[in-house]
C-alpha atoms as a PDB file:
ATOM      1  CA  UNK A   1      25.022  24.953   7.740  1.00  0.00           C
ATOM      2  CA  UNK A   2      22.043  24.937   5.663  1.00  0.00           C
ATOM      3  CA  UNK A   3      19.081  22.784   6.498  1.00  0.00           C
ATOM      4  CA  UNK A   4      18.485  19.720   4.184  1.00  0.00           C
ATOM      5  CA  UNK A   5      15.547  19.617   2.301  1.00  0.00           C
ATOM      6  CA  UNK A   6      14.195  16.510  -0.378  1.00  0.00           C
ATOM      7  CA  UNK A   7      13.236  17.472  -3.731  1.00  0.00           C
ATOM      8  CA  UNK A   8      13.051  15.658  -7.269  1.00  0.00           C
ATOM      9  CA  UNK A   9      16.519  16.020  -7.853  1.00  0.00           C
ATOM     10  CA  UNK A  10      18.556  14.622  -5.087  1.00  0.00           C
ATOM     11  CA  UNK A  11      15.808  11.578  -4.141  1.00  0.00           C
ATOM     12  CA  UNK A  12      16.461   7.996  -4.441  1.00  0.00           C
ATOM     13  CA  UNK A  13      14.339   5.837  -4.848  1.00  0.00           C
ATOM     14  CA  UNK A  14      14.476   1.876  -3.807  1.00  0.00           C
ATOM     15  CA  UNK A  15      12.609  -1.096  -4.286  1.00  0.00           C
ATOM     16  CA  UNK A  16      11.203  -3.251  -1.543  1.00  0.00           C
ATOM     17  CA  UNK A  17       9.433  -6.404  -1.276  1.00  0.00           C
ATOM     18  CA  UNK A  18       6.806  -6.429   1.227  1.00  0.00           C
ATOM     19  CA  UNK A  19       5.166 -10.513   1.668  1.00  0.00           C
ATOM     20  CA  UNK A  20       1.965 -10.382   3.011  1.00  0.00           C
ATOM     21  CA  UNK A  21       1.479 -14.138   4.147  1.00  0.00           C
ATOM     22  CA  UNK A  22      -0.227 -14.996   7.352  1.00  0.00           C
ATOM     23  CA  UNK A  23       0.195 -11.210   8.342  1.00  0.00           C
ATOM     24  CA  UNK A  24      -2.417  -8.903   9.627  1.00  0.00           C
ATOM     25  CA  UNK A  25      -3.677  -7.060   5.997  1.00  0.00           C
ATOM     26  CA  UNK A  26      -3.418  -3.476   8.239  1.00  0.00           C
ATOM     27  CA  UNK A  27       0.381  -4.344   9.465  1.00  0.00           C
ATOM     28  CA  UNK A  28       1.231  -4.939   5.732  1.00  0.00           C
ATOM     29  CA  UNK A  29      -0.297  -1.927   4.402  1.00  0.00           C
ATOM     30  CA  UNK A  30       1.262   0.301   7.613  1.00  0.00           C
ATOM     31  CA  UNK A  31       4.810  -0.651   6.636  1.00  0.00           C
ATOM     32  CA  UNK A  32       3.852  -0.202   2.509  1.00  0.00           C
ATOM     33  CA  UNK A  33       2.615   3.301   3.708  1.00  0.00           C
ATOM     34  CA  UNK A  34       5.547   4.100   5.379  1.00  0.00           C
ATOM     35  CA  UNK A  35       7.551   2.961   2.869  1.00  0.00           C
ATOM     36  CA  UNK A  36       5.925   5.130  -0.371  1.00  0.00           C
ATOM     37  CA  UNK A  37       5.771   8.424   2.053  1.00  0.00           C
ATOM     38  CA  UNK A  38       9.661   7.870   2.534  1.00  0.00           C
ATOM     39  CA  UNK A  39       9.066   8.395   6.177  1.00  0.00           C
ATOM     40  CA  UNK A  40      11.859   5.666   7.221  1.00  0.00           C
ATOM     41  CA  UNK A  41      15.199   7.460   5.269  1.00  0.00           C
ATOM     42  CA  UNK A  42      16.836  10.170   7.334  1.00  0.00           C
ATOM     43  CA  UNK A  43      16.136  12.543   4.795  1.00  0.00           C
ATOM     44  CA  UNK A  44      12.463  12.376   4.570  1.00  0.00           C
ATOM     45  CA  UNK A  45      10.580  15.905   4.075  1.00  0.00           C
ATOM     46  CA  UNK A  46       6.898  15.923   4.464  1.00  0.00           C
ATOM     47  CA  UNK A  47       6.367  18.182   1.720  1.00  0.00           C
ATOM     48  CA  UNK A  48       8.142  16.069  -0.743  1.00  0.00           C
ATOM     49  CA  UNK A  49       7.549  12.878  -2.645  1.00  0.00           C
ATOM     50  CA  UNK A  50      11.212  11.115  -1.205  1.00  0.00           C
ATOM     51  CA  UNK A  51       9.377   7.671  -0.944  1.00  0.00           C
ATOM     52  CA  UNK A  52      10.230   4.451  -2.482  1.00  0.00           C
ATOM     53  CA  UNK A  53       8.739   1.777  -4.859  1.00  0.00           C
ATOM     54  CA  UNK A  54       6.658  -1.176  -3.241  1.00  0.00           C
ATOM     55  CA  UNK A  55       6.122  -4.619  -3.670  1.00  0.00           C
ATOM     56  CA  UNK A  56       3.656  -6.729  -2.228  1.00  0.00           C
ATOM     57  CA  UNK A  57       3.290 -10.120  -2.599  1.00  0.00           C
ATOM     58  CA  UNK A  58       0.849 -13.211  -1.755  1.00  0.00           C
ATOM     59  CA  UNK A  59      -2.043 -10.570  -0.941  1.00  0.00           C
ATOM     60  CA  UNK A  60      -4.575 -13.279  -0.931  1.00  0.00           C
ATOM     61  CA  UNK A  61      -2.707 -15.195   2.095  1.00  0.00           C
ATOM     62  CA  UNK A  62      -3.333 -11.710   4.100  1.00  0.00           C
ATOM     63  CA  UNK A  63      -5.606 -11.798   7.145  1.00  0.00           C
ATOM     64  CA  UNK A  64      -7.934  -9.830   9.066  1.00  0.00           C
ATOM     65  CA  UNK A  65      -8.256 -10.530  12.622  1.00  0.00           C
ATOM     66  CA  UNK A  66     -11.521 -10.547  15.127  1.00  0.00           C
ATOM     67  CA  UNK A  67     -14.242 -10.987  13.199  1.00  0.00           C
ATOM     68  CA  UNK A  68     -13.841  -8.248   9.960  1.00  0.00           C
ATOM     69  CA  UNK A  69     -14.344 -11.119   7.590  1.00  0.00           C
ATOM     70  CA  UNK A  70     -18.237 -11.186   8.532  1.00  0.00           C
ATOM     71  CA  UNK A  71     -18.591  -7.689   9.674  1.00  0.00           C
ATOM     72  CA  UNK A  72     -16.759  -5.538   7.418  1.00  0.00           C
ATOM     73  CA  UNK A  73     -17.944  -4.215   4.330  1.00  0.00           C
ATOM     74  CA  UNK A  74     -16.304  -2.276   1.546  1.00  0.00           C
ATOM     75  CA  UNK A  75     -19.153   0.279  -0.030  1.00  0.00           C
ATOM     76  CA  UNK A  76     -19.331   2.328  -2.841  1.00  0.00           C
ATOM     77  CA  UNK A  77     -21.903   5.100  -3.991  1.00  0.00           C
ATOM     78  CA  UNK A  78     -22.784   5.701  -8.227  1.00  0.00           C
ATOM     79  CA  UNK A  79     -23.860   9.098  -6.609  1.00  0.00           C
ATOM     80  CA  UNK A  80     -27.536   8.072  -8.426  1.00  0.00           C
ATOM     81  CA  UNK A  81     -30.352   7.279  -5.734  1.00  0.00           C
ATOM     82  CA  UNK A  82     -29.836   3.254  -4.659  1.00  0.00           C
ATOM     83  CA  UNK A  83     -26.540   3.465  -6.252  1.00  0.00           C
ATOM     84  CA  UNK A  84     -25.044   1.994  -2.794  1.00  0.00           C
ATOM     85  CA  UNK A  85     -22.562  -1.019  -3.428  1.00  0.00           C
ATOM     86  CA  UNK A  86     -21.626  -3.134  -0.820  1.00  0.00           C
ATOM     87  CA  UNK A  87     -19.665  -6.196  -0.878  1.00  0.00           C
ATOM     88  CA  UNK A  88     -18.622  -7.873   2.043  1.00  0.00           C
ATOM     89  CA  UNK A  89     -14.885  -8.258   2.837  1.00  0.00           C
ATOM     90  CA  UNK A  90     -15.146 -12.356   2.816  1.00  0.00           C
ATOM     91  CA  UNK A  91     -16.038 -11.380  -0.615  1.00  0.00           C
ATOM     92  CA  UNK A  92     -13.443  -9.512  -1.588  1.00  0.00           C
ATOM     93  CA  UNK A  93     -10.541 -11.136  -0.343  1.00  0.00           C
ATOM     94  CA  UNK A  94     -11.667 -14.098  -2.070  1.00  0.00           C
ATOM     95  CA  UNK A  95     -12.111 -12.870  -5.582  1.00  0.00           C
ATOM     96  CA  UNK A  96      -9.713  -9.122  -5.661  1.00  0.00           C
ATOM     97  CA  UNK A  97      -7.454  -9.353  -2.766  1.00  0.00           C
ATOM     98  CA  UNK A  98      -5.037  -7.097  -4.175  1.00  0.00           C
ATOM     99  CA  UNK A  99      -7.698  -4.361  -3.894  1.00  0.00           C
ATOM    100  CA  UNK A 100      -7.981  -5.015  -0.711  1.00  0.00           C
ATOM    101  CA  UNK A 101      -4.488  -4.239   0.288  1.00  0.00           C
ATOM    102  CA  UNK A 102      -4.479  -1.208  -2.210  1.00  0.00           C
ATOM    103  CA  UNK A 103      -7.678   0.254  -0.418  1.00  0.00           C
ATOM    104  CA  UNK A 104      -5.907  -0.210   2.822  1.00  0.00           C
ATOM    105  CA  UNK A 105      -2.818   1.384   2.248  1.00  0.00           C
ATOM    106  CA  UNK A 106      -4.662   4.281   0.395  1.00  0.00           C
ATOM    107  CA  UNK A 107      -6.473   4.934   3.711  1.00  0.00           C
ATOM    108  CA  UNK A 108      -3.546   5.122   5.704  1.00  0.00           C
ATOM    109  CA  UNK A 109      -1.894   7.930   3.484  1.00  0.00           C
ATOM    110  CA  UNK A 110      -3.027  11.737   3.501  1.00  0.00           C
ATOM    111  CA  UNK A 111      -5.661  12.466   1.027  1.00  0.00           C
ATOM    112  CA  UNK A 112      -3.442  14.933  -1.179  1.00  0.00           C
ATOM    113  CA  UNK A 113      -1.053  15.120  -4.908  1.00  0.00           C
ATOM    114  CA  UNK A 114       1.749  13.447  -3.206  1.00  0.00           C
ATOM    115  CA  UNK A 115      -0.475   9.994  -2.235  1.00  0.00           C
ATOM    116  CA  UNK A 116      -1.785   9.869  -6.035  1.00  0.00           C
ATOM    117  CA  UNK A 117       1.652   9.658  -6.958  1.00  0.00           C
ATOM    118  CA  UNK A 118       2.971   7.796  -4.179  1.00  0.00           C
ATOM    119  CA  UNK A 119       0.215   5.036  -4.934  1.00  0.00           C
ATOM    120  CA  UNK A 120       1.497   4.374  -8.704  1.00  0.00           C
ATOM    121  CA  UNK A 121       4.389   3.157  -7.156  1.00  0.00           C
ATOM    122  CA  UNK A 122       2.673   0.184  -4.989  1.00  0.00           C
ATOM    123  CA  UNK A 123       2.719  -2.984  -6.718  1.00  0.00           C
ATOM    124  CA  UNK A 124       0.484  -5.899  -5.206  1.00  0.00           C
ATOM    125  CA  UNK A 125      -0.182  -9.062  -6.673  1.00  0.00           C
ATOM    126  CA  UNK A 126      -2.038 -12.165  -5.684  1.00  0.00           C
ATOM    127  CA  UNK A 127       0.755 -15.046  -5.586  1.00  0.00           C
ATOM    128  CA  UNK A 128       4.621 -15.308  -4.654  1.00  0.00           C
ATOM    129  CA  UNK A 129       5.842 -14.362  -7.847  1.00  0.00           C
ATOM    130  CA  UNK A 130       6.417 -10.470  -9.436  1.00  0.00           C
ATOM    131  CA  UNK A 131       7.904  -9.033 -12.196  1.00  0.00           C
ATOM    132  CA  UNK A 132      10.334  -6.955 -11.162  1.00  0.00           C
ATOM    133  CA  UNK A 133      13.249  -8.589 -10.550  1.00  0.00           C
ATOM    134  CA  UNK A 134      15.160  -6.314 -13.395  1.00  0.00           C
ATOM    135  CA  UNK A 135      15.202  -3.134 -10.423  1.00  0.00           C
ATOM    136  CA  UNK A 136      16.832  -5.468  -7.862  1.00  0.00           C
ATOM    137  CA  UNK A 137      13.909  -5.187  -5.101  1.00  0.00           C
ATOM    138  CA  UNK A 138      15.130  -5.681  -1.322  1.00  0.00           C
ATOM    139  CA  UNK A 139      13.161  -7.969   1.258  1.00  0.00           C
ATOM    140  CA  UNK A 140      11.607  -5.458   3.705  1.00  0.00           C
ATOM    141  CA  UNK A 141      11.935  -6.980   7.508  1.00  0.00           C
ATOM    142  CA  UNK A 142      10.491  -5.499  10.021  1.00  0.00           C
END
């Protein structure tokens, strides 16, 4: 008996709806990571893309606990001298919260062909509602 191994032909692919109210914003985007690398099916090969479409919903009802509302910052460089951006996550989650879950689920993924890939299948949007309901999306619980 042969070992199994994923590849595009025999993978497939689900649709899950993750809901992000009053949950910690890193819990949410641990189980959407898990979820796009495939790492929860049986079948799940590291060197593959086996992982499954994403839904998030109410992103801006996420929080952060402690005190990363004050003290945590998300920067960006131009790459030109002073090109530093910082805004402060307060910030953020009040006026792009869905980047802030898609920044934290990018970090917890490996920094390679597969996550670029694996990232055009996360969906996040601000309120209850999505427009997906045509691929039959499952509630995620766990």
């Amino acid at each position: 008996m042969s070992t199994f191994m994923a590849n595009k032909g025999n993978i497939v692919r689900k649709w899950y709806v993750l809901d992000a109210a009053d949950k910690p914003l890193g819990k949410t985007a641990a189980t959407a990571a898990t979820l796009l690398r495939g790492k929860h099916k049986p079948e799940y090969t590291p060197h593959a893309d086996c992982g499954d479409f994403v839904i998030v919903l109410n992103a801006e009802k996420a929080v952060l606990t402690g005190k990363k509302l004050e003290q945590k910052y998300y920067r960006r460089h131009s790459g030109y001298a002073g090109g530093l951006k910082e805004v402060q996550y307060k910030t953020l989650m009040q006026k792009r919260p869905e980047l802030a879950m898609y920044l934290a689920v990018r970090g917890m993924l490996p920094r390679n062909s597969i996550t670029r890939n694996a990232m055009t299948r996360l969906k996040i949007y601000q309120g209850g509602e999505h427009k997906h309901q045509a691929q039959k999306p499952e509630i995620w619980n766990a």
